[in-house]
C-alpha atoms as a PDB file:
ATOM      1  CA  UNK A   1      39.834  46.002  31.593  1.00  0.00           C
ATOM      2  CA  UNK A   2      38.559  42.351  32.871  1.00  0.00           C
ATOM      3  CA  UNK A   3      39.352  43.338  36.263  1.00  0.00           C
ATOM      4  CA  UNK A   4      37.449  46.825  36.002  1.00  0.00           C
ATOM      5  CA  UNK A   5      34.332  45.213  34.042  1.00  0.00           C
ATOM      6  CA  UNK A   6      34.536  42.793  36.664  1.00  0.00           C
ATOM      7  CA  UNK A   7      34.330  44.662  39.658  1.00  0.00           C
ATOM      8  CA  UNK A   8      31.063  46.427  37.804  1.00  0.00           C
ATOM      9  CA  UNK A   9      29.810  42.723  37.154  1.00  0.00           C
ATOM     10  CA  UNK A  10      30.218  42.450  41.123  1.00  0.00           C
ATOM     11  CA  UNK A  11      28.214  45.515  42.403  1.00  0.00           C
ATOM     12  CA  UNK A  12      25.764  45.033  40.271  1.00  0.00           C
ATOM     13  CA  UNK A  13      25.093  41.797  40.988  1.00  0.00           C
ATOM     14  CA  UNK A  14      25.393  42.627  45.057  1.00  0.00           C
ATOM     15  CA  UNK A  15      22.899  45.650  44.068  1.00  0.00           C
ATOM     16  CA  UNK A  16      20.280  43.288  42.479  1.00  0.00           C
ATOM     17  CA  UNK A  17      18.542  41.696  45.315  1.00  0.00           C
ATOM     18  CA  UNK A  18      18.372  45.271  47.036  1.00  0.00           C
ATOM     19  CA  UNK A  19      16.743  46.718  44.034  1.00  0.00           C
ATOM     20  CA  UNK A  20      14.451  43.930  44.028  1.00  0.00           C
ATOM     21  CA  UNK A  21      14.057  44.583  47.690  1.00  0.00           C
ATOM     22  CA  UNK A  22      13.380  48.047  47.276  1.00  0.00           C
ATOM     23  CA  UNK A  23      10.650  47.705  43.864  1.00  0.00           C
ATOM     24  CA  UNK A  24       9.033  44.935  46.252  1.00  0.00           C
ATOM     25  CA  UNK A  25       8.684  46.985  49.190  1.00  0.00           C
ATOM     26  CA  UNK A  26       7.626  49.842  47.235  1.00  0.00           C
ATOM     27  CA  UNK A  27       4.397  47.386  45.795  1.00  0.00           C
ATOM     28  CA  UNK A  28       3.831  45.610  49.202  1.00  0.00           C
ATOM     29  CA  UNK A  29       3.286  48.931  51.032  1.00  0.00           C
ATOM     30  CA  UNK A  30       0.270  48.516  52.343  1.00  0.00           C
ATOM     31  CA  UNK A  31      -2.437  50.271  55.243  1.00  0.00           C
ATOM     32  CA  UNK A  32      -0.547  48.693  57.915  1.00  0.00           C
ATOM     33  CA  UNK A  33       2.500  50.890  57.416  1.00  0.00           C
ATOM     34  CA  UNK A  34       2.396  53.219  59.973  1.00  0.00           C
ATOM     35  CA  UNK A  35       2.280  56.249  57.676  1.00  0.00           C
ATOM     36  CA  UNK A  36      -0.604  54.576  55.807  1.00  0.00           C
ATOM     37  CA  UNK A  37      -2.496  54.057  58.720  1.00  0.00           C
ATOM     38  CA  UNK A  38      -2.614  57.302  59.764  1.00  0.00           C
ATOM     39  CA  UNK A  39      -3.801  58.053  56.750  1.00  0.00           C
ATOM     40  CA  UNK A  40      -6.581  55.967  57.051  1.00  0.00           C
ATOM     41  CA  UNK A  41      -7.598  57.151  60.362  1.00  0.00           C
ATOM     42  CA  UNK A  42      -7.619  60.723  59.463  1.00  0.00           C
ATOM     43  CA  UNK A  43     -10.014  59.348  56.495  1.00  0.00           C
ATOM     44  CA  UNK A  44     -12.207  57.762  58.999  1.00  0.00           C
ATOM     45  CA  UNK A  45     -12.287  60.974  61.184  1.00  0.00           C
ATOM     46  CA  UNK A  46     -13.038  63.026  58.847  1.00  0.00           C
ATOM     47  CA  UNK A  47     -16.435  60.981  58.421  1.00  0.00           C
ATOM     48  CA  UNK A  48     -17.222  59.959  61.514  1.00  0.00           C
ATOM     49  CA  UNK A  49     -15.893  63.286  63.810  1.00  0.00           C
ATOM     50  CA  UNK A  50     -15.917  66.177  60.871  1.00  0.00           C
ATOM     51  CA  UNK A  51     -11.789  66.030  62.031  1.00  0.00           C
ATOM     52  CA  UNK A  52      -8.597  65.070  60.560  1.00  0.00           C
ATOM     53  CA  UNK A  53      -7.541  64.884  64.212  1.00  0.00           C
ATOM     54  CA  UNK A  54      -8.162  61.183  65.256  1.00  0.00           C
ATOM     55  CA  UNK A  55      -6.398  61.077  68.094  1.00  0.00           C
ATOM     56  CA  UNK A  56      -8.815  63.755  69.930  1.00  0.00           C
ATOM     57  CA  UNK A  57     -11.628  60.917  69.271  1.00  0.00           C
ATOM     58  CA  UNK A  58     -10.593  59.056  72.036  1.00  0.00           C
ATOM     59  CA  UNK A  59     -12.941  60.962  74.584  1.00  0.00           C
ATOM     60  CA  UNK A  60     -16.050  61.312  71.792  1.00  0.00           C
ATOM     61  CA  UNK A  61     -19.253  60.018  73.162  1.00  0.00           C
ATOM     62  CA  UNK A  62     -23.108  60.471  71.745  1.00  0.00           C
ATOM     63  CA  UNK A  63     -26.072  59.129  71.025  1.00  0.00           C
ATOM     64  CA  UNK A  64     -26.478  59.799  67.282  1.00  0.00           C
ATOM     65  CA  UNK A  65     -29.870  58.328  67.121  1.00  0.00           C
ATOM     66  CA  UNK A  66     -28.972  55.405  64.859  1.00  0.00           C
ATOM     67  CA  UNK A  67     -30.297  52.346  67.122  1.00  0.00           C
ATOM     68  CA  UNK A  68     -27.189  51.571  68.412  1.00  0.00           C
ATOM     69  CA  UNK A  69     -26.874  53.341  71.988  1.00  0.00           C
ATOM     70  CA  UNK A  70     -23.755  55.572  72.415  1.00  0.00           C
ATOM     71  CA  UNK A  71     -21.035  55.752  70.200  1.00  0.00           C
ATOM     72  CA  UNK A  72     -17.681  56.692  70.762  1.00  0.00           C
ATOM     73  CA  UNK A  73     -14.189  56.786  70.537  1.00  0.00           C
ATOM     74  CA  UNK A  74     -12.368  56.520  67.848  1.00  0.00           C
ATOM     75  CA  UNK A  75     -13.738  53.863  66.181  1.00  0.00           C
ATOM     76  CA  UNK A  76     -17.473  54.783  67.393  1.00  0.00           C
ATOM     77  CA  UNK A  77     -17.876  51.859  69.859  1.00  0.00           C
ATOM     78  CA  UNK A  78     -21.688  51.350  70.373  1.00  0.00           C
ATOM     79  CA  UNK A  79     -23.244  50.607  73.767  1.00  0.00           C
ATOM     80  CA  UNK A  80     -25.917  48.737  71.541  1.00  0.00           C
ATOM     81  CA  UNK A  81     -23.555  46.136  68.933  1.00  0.00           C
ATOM     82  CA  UNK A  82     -21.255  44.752  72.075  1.00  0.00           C
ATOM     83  CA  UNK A  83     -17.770  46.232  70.501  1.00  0.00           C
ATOM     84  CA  UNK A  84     -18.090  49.293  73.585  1.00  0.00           C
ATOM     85  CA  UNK A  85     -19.122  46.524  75.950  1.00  0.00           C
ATOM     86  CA  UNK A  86     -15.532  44.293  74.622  1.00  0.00           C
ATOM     87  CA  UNK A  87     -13.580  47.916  74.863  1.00  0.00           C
ATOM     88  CA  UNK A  88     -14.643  48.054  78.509  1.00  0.00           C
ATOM     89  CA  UNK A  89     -13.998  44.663  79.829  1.00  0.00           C
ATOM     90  CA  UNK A  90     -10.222  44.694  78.031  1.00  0.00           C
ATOM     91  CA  UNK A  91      -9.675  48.107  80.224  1.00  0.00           C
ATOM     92  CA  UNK A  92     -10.784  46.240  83.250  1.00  0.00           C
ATOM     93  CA  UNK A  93      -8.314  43.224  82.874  1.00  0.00           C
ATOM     94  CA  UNK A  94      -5.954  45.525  81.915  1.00  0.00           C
ATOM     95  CA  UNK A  95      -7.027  48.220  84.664  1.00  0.00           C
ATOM     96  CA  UNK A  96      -9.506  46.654  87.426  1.00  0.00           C
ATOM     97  CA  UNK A  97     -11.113  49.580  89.422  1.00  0.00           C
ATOM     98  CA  UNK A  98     -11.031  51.983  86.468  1.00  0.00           C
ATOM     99  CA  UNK A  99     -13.625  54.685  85.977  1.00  0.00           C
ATOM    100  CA  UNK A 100     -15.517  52.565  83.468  1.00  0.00           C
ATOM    101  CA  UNK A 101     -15.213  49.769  85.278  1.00  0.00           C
ATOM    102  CA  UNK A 102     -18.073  50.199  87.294  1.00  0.00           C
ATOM    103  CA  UNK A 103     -20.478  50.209  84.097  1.00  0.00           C
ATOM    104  CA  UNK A 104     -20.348  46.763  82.804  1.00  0.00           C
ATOM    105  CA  UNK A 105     -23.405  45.173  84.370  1.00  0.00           C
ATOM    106  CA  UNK A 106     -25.076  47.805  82.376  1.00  0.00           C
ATOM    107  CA  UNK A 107     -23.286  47.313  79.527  1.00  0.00           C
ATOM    108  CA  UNK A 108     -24.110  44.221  79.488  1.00  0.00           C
ATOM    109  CA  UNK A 109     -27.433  44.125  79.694  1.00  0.00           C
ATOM    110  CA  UNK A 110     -28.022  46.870  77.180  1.00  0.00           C
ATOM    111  CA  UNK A 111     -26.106  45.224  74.701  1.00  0.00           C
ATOM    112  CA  UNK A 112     -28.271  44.224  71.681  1.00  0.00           C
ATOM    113  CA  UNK A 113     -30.546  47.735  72.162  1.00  0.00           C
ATOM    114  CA  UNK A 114     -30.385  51.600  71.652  1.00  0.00           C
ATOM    115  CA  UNK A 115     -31.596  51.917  75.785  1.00  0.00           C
ATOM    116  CA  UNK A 116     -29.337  53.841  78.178  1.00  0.00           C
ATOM    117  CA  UNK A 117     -30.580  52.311  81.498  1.00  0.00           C
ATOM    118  CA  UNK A 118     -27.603  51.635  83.747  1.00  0.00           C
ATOM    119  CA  UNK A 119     -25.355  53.919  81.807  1.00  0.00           C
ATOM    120  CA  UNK A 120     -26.997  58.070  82.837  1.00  0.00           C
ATOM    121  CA  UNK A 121     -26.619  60.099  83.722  1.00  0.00           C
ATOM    122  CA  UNK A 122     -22.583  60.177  84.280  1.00  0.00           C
ATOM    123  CA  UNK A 123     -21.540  57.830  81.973  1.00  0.00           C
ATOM    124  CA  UNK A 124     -20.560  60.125  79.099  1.00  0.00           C
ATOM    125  CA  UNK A 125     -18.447  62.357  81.613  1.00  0.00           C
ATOM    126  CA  UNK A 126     -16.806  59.204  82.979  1.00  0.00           C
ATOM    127  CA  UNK A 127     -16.328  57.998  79.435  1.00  0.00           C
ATOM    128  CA  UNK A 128     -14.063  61.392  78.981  1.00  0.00           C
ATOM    129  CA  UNK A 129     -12.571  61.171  82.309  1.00  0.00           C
ATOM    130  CA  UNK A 130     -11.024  57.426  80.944  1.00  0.00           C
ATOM    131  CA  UNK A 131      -9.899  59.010  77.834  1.00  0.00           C
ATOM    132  CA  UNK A 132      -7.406  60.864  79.179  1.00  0.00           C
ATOM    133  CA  UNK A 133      -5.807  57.493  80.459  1.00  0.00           C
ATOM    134  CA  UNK A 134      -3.084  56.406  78.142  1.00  0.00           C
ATOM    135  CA  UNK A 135      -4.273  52.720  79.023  1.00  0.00           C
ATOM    136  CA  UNK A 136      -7.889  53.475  77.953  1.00  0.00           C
ATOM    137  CA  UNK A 137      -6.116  55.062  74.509  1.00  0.00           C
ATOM    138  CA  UNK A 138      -4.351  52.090  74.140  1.00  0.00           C
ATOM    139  CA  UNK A 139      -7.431  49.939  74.680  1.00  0.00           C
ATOM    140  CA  UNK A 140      -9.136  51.384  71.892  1.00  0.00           C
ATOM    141  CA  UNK A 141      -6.290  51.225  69.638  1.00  0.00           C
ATOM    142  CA  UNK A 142      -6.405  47.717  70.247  1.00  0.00           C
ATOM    143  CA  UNK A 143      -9.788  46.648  69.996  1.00  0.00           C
ATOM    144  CA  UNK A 144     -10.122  49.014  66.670  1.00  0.00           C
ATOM    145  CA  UNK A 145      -7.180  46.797  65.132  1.00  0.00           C
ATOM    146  CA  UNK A 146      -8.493  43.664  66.083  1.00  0.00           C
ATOM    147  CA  UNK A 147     -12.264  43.901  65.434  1.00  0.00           C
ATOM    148  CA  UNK A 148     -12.175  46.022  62.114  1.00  0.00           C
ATOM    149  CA  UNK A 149      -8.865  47.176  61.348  1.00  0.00           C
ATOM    150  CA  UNK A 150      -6.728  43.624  60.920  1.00  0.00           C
ATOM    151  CA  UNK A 151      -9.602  41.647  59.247  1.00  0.00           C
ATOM    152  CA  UNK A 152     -10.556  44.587  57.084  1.00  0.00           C
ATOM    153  CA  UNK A 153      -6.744  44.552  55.567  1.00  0.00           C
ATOM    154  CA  UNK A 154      -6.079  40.816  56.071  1.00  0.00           C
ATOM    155  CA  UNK A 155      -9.541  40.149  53.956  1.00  0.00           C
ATOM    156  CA  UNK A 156      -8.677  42.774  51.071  1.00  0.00           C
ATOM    157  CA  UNK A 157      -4.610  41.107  50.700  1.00  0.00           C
ATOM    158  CA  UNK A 158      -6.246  38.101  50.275  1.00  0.00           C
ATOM    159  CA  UNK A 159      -8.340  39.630  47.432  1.00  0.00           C
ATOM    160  CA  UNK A 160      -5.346  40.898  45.679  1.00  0.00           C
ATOM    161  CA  UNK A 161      -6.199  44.691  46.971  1.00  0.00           C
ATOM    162  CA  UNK A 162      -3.609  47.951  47.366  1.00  0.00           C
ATOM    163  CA  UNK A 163      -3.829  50.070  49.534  1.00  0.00           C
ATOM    164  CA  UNK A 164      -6.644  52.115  48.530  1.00  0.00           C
ATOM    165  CA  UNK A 165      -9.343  48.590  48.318  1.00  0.00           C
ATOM    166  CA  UNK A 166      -7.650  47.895  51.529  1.00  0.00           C
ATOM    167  CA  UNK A 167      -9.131  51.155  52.950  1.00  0.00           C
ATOM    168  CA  UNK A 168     -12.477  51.070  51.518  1.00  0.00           C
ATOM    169  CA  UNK A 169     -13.013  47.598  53.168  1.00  0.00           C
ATOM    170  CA  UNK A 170     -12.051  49.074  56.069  1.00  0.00           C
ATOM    171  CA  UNK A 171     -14.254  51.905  56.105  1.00  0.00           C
ATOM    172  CA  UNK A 172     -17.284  49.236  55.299  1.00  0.00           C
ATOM    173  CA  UNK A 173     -16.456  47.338  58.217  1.00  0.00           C
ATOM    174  CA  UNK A 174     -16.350  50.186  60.658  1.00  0.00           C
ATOM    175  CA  UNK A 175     -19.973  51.553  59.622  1.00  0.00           C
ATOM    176  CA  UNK A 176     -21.335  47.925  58.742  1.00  0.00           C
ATOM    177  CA  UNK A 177     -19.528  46.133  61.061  1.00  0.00           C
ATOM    178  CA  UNK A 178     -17.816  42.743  60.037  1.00  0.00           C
ATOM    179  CA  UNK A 179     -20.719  40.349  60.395  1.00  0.00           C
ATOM    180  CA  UNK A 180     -21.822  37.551  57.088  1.00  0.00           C
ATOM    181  CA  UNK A 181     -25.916  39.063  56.902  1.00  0.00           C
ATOM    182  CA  UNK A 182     -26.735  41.470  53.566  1.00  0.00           C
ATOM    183  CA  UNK A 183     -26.406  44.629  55.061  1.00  0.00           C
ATOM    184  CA  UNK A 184     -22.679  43.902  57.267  1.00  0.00           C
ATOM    185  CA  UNK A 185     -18.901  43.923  55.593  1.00  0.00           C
ATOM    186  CA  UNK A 186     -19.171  40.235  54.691  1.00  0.00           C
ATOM    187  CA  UNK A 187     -22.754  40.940  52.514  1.00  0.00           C
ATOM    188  CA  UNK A 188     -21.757  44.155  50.881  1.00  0.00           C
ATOM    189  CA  UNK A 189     -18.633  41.949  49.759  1.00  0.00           C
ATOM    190  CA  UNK A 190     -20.821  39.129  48.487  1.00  0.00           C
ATOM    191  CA  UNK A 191     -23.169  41.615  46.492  1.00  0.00           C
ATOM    192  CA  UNK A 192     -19.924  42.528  45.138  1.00  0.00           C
ATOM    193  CA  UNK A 193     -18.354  39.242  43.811  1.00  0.00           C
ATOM    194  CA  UNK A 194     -21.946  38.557  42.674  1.00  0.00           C
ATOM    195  CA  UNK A 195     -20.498  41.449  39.596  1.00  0.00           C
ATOM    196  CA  UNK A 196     -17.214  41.500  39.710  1.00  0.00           C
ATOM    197  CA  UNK A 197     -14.110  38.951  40.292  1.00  0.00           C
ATOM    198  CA  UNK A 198     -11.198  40.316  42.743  1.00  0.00           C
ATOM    199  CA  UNK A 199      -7.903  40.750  41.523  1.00  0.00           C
ATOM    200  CA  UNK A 200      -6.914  37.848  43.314  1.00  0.00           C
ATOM    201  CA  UNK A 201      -9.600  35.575  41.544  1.00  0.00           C
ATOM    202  CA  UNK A 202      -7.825  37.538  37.490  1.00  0.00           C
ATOM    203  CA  UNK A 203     -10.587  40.597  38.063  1.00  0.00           C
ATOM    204  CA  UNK A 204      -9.499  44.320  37.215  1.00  0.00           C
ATOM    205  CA  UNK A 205      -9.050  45.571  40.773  1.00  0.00           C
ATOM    206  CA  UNK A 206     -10.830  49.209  39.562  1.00  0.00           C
ATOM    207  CA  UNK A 207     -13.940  47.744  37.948  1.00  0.00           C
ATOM    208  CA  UNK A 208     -13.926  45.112  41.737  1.00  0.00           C
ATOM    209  CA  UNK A 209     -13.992  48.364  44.055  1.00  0.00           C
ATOM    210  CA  UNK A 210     -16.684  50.062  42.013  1.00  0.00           C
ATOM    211  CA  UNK A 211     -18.510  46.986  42.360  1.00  0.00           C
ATOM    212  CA  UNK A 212     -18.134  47.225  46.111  1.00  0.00           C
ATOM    213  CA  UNK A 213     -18.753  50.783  46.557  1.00  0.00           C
ATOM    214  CA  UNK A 214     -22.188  49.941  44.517  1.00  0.00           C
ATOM    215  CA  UNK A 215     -23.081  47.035  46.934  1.00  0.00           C
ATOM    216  CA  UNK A 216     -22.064  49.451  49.921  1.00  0.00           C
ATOM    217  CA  UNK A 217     -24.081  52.351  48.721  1.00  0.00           C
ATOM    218  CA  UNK A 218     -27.218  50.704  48.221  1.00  0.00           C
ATOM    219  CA  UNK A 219     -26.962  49.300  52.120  1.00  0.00           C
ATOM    220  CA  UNK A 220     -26.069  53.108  52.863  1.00  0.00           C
ATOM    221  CA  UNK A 221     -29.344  54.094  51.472  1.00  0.00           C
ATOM    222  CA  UNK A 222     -31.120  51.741  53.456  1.00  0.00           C
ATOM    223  CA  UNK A 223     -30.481  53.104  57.135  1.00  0.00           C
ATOM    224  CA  UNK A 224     -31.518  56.425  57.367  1.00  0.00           C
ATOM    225  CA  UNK A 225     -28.814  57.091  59.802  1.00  0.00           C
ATOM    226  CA  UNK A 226     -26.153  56.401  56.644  1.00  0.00           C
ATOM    227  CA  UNK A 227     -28.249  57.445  53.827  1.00  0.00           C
ATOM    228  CA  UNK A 228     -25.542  60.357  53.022  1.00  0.00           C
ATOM    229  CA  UNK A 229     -22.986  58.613  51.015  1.00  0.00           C
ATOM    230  CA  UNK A 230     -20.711  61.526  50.821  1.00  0.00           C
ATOM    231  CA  UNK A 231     -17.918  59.151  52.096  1.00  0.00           C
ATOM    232  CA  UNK A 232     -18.095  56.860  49.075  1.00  0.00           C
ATOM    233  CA  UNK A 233     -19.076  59.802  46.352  1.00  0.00           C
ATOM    234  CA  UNK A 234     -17.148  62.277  47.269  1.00  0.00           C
ATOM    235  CA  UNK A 235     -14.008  60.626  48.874  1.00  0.00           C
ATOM    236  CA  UNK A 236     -13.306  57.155  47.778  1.00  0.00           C
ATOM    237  CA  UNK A 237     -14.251  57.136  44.588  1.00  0.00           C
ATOM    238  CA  UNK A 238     -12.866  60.234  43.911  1.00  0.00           C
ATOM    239  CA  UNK A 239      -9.607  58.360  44.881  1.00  0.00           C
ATOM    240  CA  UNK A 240     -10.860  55.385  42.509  1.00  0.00           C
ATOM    241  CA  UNK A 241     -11.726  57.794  39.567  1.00  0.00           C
ATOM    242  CA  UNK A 242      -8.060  59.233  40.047  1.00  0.00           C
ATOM    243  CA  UNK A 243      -6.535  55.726  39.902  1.00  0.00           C
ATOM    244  CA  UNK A 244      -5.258  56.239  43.359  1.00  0.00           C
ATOM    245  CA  UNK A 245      -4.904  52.819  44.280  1.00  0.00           C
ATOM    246  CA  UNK A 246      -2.169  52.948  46.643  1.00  0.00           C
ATOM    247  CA  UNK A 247      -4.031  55.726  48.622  1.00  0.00           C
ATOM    248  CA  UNK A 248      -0.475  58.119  48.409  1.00  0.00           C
ATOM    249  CA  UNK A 249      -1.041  61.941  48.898  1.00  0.00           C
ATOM    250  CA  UNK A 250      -1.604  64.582  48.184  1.00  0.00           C
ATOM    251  CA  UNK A 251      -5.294  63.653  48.702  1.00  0.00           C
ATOM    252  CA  UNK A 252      -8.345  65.946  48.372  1.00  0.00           C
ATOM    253  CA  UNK A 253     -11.932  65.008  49.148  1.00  0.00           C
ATOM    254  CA  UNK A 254     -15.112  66.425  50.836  1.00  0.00           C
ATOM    255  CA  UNK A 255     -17.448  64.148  53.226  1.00  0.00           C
ATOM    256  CA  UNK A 256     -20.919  65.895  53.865  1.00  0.00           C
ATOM    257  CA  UNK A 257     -19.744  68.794  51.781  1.00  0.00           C
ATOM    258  CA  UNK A 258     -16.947  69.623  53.890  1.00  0.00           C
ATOM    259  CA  UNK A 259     -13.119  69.628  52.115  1.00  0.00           C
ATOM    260  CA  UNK A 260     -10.072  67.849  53.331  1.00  0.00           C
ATOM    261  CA  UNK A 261      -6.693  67.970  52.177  1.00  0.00           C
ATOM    262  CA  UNK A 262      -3.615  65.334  53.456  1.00  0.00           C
ATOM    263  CA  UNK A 263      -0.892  66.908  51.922  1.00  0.00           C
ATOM    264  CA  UNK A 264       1.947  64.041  52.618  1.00  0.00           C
END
């Protein structure tokens, strides 16, 4: 009887750190998980492209009248805020003579402006040409994680935020892009801690995010380009309101009154 409760003693104990393992990899799941990130970019399409498909983005291009040039890929790299001009010089170390290549004088010096000078009247057809190179895909993946992506998620587990806050920063910093000034990523966040503390700093993690989506919102509703806030009413909240905060599916939401469904 020793011997047998003994042996149970044993592979429990030998179980423990695994279940302790498996309960803390269950809570640290987070947006970089591959499985979460997709999930995130389909999010992002589906505001940006009207598309769950992301990975078609790669060869999007236009001028959507918002100040800031061209924007495309998958991201929407502008001509006009210098993260398109950074995207093309990383596919030039990485590929000299490329397609694109042949634009970044241009780029250059219509950086900081909504002009096209330089750029027509091929550079849209040349900007799809490059998109079917895996290299160029690659490129953007790369410049996507490091601009917005990794600081977006690095900044949100430093406030103590799942999955779901680690997402809605991210989606600020794409649109707002990750500057310090009122109406970037680091303002809207400011406005936010202003009401609210961050889990990290004791705060309730729901009443932070609404905070932020308020802050966020009223930026929105400043640009005329962003005044539909579809992707904060009508998507994360809705996630918010559910108490979806590690962004799991089955998710439903509409952007611009269009549904979406990401069934697992």
């Amino acid at each position: 009887m020793r011997n047998s409760l003994r042996a149970v003693l044993v592979t429990v104990t030998a179980l423990a750190p695994a279940l302790a393992l498996g309960g803390t990899a269950r809570a640290a799941v987070d947006l970089t998980d591959p499985h979460k990130k997709d999930i995130a970019m389909q999010l992002v399409s589906s505001a940006e492209n009207s598309s769950l498909n992301w990975k078609a983005q790669y060869k999007y291009i236009e001028d959507i009248d918002d100040g800031r040039g061209y924007t495309a890929g998958i991201i929407g790299f502008c001509s006009g805020t210098g993260d398109m001009l950074d995207l093309v010089e990383l596919y030039a170390q990485r590929k000299p003579g490329n397609v694109l290549a042949k634009y970044l004088p241009a780029l250059r010096k219509v950086n900081g402006s909504d002009s096209h000078k330089g750029l027509d009247p091929n550079f849209t057809k040349d900007w799809a040409t490059a998109a079917k190179d895996t290299a160029f895909q690659q490129a953007q993946n790369d410049e996507r994680d490091r601009v917005y992506f990794n600081p977006a998620v690095q900044q949100a587990k430093q406030d103590g935020l799942r999955a779901l806050g680690q997402f809605i920063y991210y989606d600020a910093i794409v649109m707002h892009g990750p500057g310090s000034d009122s109406s970037s990523f680091g303002g809207i966040r400011k406005a936010a801690l202003n009401k609210a503390k961050t889990p990290a700093q004791g705060g309730d993690e729901v009443t932070f995010l609404n905070a932020f989506l308020d802050a966020r919102k009223k930026v929105m509703k400043q640009e005329e380009a962003h005044a539909d806030t579809s992707r904060v009413d009508t998507e994360q909240r809705v996630f918010l309101k559910n108490g979806n905060l590690d962004l799991d599916p089955p998710l439903k939401w509409k952007v611009y009154g269009d549904s979406y469904t990401i069934k697992n």
